[in-house]
N, C-alpha and C. Protein backbone atom coordinates (compact mmCIF):
# COMPACT_ATOMS: atom_id res chain seq x y z
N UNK A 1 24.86 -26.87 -7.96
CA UNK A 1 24.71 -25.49 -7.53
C UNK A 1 23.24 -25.08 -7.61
N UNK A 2 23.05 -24.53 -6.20
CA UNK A 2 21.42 -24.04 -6.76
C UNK A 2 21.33 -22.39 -6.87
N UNK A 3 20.71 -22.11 -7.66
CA UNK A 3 19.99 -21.03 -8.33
C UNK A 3 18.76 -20.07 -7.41
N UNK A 4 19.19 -19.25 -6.47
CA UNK A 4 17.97 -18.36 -6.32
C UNK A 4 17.33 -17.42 -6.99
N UNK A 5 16.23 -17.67 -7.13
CA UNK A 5 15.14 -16.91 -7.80
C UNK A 5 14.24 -16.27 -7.29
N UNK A 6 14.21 -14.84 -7.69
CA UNK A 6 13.46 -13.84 -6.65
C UNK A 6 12.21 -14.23 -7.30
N UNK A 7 10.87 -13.97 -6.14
CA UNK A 7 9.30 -14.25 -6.63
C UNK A 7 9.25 -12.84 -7.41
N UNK A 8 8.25 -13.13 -8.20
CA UNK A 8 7.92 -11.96 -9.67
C UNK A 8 6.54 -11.93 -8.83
N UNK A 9 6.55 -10.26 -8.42
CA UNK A 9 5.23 -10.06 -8.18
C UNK A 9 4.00 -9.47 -8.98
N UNK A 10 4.46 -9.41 -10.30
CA UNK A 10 3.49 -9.34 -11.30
C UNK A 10 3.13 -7.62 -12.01
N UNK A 11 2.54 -7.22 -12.18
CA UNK A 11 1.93 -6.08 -12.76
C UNK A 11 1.78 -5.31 -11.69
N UNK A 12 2.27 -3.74 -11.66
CA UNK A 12 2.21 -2.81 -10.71
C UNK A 12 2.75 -2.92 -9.56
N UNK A 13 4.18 -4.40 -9.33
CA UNK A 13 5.29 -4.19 -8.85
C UNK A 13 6.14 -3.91 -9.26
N UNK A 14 7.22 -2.96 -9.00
CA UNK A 14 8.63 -2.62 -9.20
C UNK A 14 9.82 -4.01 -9.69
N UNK A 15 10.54 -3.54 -10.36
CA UNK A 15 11.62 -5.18 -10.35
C UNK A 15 12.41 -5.05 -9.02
N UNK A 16 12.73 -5.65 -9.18
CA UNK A 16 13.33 -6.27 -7.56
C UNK A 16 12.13 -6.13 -6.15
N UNK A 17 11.26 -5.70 -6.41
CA UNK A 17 10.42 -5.70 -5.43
C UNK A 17 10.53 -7.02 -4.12
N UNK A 18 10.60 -6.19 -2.46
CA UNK A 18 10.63 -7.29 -1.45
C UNK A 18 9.44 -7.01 -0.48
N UNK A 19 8.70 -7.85 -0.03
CA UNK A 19 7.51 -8.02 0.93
C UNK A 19 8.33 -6.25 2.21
N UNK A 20 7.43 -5.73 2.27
CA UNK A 20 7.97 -5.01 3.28
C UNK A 20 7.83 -5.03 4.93
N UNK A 21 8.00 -5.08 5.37
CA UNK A 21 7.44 -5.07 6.62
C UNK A 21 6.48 -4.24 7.43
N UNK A 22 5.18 -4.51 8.09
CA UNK A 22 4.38 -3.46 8.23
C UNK A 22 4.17 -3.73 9.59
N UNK A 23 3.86 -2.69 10.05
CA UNK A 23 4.01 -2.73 11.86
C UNK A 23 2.69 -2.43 12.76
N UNK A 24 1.49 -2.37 11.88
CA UNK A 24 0.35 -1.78 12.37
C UNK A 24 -0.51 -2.94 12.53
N UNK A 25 -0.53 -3.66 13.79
CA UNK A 25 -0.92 -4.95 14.50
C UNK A 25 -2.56 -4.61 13.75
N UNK A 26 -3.10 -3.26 13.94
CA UNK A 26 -5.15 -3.61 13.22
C UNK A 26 -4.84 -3.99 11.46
N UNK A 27 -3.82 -3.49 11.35
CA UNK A 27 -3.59 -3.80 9.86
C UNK A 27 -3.34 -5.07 9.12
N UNK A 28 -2.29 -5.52 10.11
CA UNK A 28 -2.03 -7.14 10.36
C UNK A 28 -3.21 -7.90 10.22
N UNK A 29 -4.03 -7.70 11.25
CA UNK A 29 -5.19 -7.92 11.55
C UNK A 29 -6.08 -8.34 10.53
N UNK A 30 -6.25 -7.67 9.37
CA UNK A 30 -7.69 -7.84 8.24
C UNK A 30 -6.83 -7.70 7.07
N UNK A 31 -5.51 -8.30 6.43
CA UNK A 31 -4.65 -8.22 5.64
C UNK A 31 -5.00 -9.74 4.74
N UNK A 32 -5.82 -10.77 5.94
CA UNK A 32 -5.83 -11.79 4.68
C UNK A 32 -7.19 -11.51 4.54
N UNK A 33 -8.02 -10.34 4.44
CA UNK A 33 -9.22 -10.65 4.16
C UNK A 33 -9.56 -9.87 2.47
N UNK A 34 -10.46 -10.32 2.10
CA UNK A 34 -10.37 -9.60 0.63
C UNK A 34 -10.14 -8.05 0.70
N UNK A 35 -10.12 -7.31 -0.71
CA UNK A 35 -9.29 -6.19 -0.60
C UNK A 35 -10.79 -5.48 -0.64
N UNK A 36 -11.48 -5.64 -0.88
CA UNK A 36 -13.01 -5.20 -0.81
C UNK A 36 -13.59 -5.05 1.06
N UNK A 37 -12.82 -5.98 1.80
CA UNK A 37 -13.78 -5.83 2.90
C UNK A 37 -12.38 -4.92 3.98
N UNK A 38 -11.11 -5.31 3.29
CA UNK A 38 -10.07 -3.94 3.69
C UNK A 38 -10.67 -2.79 3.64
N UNK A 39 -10.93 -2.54 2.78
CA UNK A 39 -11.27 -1.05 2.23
C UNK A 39 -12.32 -0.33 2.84
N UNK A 40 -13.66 -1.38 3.04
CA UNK A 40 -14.43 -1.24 4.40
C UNK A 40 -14.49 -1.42 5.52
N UNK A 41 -13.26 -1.81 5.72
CA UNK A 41 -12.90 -1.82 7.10
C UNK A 41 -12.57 -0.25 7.56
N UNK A 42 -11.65 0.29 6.44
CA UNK A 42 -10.75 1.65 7.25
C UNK A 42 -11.95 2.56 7.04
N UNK A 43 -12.46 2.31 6.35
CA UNK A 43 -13.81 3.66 6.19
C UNK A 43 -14.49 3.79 7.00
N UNK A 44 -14.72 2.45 8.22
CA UNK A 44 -15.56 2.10 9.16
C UNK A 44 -14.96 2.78 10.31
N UNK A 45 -13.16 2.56 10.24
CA UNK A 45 -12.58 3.29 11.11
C UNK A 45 -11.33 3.43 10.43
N UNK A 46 -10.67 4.82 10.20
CA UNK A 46 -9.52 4.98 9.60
C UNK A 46 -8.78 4.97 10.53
N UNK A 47 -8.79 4.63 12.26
CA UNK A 47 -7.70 4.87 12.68
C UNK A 47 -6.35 4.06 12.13
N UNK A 48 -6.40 2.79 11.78
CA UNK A 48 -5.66 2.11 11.27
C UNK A 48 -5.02 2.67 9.73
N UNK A 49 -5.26 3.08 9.21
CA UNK A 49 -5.07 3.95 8.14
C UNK A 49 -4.24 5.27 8.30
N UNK A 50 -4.69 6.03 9.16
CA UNK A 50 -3.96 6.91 9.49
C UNK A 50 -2.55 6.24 9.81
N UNK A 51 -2.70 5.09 10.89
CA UNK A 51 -1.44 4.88 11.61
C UNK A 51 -0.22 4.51 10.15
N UNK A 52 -1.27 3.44 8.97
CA UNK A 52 0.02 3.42 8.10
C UNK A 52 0.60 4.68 7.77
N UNK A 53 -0.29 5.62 7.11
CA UNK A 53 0.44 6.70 6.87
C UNK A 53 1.28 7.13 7.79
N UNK A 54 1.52 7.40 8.89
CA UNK A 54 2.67 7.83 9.76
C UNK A 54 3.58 6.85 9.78
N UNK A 55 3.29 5.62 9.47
CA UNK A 55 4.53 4.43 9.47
C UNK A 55 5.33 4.90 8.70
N UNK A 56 4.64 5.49 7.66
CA UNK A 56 5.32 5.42 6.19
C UNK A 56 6.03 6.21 6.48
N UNK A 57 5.77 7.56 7.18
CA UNK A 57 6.62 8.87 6.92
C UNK A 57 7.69 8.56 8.05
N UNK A 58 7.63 7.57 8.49
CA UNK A 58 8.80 7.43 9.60
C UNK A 58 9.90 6.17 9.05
N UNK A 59 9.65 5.76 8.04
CA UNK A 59 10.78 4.93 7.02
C UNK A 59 12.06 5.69 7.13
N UNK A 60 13.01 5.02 7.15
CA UNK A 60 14.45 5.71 6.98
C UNK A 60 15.27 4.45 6.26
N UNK A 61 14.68 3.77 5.51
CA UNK A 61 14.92 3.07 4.23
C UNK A 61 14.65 3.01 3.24
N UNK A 62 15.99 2.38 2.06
CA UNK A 62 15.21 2.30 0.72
C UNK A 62 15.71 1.08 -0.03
N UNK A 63 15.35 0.24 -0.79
CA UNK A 63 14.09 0.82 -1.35
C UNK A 63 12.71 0.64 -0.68
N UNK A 64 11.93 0.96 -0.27
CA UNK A 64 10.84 0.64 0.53
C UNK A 64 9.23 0.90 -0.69
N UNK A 65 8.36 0.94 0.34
CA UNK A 65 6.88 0.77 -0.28
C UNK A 65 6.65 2.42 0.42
N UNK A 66 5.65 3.20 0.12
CA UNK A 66 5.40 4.23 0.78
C UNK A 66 4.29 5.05 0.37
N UNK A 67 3.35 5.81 1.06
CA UNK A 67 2.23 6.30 0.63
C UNK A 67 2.40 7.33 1.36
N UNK A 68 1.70 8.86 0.62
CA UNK A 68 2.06 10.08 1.29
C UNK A 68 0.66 10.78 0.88
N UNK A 69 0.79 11.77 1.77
CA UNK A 69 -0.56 13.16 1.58
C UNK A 69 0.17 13.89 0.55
N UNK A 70 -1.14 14.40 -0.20
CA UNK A 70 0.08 15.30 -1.11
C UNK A 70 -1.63 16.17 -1.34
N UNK A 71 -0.99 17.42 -1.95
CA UNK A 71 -2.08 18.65 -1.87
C UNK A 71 -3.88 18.15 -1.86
N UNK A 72 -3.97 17.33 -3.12
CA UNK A 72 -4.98 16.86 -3.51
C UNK A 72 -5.72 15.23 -3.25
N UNK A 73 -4.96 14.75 -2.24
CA UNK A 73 -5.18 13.14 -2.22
C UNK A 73 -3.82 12.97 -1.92
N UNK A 74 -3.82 11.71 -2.27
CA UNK A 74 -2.88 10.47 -1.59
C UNK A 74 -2.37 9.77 -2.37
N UNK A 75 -0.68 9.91 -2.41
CA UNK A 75 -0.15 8.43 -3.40
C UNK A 75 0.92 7.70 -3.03
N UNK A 76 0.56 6.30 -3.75
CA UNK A 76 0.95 4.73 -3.06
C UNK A 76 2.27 4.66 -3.87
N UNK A 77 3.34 4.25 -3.87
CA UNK A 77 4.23 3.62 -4.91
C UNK A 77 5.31 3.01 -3.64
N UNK A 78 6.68 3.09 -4.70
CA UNK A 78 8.00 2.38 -4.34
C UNK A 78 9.03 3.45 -5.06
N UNK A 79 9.58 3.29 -3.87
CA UNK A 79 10.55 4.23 -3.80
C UNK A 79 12.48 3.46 -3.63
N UNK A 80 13.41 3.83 -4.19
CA UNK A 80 14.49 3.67 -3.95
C UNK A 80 15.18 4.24 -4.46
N UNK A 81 16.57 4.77 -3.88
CA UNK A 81 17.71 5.71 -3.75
C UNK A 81 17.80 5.30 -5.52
N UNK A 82 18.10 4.76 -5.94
CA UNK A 82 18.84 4.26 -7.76
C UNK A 82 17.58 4.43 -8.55
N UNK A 83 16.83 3.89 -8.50
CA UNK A 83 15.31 4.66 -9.66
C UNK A 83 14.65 5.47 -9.49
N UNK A 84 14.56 5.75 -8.08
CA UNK A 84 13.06 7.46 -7.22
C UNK A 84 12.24 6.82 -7.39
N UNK A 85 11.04 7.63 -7.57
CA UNK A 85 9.59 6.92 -7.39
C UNK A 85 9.47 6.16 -8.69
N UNK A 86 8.46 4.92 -8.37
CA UNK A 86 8.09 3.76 -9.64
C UNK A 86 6.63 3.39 -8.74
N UNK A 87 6.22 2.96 -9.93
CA UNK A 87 4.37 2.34 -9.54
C UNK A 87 3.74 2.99 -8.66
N UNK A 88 3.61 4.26 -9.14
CA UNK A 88 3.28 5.03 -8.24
C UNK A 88 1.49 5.59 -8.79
N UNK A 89 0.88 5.27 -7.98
CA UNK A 89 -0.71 5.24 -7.78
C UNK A 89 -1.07 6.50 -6.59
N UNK A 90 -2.25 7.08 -7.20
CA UNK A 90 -2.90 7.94 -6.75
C UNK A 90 -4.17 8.02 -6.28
N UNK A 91 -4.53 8.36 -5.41
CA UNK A 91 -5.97 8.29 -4.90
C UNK A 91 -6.24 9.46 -4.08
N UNK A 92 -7.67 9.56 -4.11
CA UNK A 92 -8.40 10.81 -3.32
C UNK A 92 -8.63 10.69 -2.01
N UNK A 93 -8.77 9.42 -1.32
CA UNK A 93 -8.76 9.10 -0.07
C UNK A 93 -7.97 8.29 1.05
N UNK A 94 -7.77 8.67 2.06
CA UNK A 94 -6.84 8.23 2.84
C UNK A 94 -7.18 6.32 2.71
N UNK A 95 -8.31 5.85 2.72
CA UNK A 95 -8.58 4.56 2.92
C UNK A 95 -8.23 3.40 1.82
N UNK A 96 -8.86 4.27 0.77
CA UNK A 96 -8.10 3.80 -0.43
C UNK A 96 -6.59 3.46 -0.61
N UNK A 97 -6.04 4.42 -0.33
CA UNK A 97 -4.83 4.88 -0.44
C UNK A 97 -3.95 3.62 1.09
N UNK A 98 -4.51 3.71 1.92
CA UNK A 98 -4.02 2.86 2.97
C UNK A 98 -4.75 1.20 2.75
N UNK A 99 -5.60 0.70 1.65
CA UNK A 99 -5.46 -0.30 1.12
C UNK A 99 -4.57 -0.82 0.25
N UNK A 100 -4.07 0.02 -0.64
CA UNK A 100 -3.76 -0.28 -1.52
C UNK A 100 -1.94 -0.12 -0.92
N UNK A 101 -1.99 0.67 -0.25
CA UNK A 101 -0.48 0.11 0.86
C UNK A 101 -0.22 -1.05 1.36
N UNK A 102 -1.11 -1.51 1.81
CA UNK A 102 -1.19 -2.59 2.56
C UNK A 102 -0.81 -3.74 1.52
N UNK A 103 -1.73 -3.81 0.89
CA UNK A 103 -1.34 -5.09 -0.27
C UNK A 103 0.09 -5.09 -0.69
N UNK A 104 0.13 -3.87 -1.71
CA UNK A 104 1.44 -3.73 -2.18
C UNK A 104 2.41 -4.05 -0.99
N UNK A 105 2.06 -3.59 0.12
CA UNK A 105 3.49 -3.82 0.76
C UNK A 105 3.52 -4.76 1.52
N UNK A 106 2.69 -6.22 1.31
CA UNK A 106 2.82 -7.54 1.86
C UNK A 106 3.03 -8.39 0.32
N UNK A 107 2.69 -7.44 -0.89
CA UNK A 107 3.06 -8.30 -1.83
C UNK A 107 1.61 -9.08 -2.34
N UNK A 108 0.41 -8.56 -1.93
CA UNK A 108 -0.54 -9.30 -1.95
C UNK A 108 -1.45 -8.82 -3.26
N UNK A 109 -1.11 -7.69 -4.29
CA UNK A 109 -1.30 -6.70 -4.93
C UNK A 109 -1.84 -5.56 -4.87
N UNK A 110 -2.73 -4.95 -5.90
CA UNK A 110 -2.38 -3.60 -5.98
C UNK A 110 -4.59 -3.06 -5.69
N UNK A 111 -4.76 -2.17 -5.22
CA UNK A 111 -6.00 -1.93 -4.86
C UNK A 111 -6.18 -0.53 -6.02
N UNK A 112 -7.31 -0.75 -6.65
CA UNK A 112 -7.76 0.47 -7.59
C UNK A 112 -9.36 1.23 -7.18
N UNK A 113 -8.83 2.38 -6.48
CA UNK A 113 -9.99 3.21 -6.57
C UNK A 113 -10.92 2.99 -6.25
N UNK A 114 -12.19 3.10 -5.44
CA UNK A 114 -13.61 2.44 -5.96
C UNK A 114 -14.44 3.85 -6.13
N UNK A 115 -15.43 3.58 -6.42
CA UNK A 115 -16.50 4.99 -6.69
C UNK A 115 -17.37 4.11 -5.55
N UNK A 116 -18.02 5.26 -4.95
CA UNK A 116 -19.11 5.04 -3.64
C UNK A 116 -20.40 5.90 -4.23
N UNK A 117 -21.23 4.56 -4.38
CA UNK A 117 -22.76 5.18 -5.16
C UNK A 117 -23.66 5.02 -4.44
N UNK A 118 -24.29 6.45 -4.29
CA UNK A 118 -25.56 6.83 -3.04
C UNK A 118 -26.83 6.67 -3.94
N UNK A 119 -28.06 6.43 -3.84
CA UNK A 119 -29.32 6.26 -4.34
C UNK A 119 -29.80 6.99 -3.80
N UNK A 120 -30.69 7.94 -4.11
CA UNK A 120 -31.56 9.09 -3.84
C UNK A 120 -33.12 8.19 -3.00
């Protein structure tokens, strides 16, 4: 008899966590590239960023991955009908916030914040 075993996606995934499916072909696009040159990618152009966020709000499943506007910024987590929100991360900017979607929701991990330092 064999034994399936779900992959453990580590720290700042949910248990039972599954790869989600993401539908935004520019996103697709720069998903195997480090999470550093993601992040400068959407800043360069958020249209792709924006588009996750509307992916998200057009989910009509659960448990899913999901990132939302909320008064002050933007937050990333996992959501399902039996626990509500879990690993749920916050950020001030849409780009951030649509990196750190991206990973989480290919399973690739979790994106934290960066500070952007100007020199006088």
């Amino acid at each position: 008899m064999r034994l399936w075993k779900r992959k453990l996606f580590g720290e700042g995934f949910p248990r039972g966590f599954r790869v989600q499916r993401v539908g935004v072909s520019a996103a697709l696009a720069v998903c195997e590239l480090a999470p550093e040159q993601i992040a400068a990618g959407f800043r360069r152009d958020p249209f792709p960023a924006k588009q996750l966020l509307e992916e998200s709000y057009d989910k009509r499943y659960s448990p899913s991955t999901f990132i939302s506007e909320e008064n002050s910024g933007y937050s990333v987590g996992w959501y399902s009908t039996r626990s509500g929100y879990e690993c749920v991360r916050r950020f001030s900017n849409l780009e951030d916030a649509a990196t750190d979607y991206l990973l989480f929701s290919l399973g690739k991990g979790r994106w934290t914040e960066t500070e952007i330092t100007t020199s006088n």
